[in-house]
Protein backbone atom coordinates (compact mmCIF):
# COMPACT_ATOMS: atom_id res chain seq x y z
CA UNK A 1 10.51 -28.65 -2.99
CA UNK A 2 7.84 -29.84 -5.56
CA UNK A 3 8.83 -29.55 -9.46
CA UNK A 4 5.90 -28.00 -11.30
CA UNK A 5 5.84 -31.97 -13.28
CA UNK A 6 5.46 -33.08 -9.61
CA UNK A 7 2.48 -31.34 -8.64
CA UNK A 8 0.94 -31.55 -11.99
CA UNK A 9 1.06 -35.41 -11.37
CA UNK A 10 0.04 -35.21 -7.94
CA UNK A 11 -3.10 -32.91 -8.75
CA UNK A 12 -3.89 -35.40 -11.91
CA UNK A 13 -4.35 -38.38 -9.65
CA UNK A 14 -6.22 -36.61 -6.71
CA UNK A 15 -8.51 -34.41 -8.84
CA UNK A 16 -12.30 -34.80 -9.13
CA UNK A 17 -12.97 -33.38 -12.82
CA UNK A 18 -10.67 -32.38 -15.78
CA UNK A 19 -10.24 -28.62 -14.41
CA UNK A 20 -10.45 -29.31 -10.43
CA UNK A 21 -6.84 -27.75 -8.69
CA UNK A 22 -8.46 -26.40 -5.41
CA UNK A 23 -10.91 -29.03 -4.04
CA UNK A 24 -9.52 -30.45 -0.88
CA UNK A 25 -8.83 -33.55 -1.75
CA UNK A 26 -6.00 -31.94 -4.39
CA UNK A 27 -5.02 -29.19 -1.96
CA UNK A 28 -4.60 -32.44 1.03
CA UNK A 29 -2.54 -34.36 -1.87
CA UNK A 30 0.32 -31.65 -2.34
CA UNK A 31 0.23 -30.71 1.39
CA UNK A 32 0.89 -34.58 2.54
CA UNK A 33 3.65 -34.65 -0.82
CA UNK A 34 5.46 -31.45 0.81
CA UNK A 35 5.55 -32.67 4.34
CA UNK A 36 6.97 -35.92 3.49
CA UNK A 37 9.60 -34.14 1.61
CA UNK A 38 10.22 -31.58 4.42
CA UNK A 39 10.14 -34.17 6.63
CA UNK A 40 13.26 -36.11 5.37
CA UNK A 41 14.83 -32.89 4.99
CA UNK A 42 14.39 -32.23 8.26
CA UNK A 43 16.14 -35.47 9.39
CA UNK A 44 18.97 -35.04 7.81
CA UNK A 45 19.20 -31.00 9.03
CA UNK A 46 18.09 -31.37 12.43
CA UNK A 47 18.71 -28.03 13.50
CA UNK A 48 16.76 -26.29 11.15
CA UNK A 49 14.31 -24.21 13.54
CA UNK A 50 12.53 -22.27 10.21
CA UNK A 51 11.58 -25.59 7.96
CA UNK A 52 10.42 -27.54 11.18
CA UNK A 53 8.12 -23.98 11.85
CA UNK A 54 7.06 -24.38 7.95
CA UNK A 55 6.04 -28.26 8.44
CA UNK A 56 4.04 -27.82 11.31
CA UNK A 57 1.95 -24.97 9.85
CA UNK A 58 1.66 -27.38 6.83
CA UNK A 59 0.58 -30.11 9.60
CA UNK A 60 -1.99 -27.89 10.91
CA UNK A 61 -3.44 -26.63 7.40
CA UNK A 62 -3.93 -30.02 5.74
CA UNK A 63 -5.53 -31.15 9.30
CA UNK A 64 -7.64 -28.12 8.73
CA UNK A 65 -8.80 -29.04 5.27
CA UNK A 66 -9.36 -32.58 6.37
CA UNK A 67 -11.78 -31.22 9.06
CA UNK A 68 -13.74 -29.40 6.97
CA UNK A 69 -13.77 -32.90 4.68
CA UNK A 70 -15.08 -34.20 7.11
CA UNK A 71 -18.12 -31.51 8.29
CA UNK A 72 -19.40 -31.37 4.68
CA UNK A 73 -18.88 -35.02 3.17
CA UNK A 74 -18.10 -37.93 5.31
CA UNK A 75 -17.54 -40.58 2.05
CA UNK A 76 -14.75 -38.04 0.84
CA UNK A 77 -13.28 -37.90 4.52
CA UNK A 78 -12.96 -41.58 4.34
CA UNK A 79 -11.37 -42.22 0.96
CA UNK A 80 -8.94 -38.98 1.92
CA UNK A 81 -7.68 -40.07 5.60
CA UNK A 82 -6.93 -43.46 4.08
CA UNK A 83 -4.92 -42.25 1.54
CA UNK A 84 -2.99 -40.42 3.95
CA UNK A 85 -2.27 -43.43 6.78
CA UNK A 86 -1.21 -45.83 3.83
């Protein structure tokens, strides 16, 4: 689970402008932080059928915001989906 001093981090380096907590690119940043947490959870508690059900909802909502990244501004698609593969 992400700590308030988590997210605040997360959404300082991803953010566009001093006030920006709902563009994509900071909504894509906290989405990719709390599946790579859930995922390691989920390795060590392989039989929990509700978390997995949670990540890949979170899977399919971050590729959703990355789509519509993509549709309006290809340059921001590009700088996002890297930051994700590396």
């Amino acid at each position: 689970m992400l700590t308030t001093r988590k997210k605040q981090n997360i959404i300082k380096k991803s953010q566009l402008h001093d006030k920006d907590t709902g563009s994509p690119e900071v909504q894509i940043s906290i989405l990719s932080k709390r599946i790579d947490e859930l995922a390691g959870h989920l390795k060590i508690h392989k039989k929990d059928n509700s978390s997995r059900r949670g990540l890949i909802k979170m899977v399919a909502d971050r590729r959703n915001h990355l789509k519509y990244l993509e549709n309006t501004d290809k340059e921001r698609y590009m700088t996002e989906s890297k930051k994700i593969k590396a």
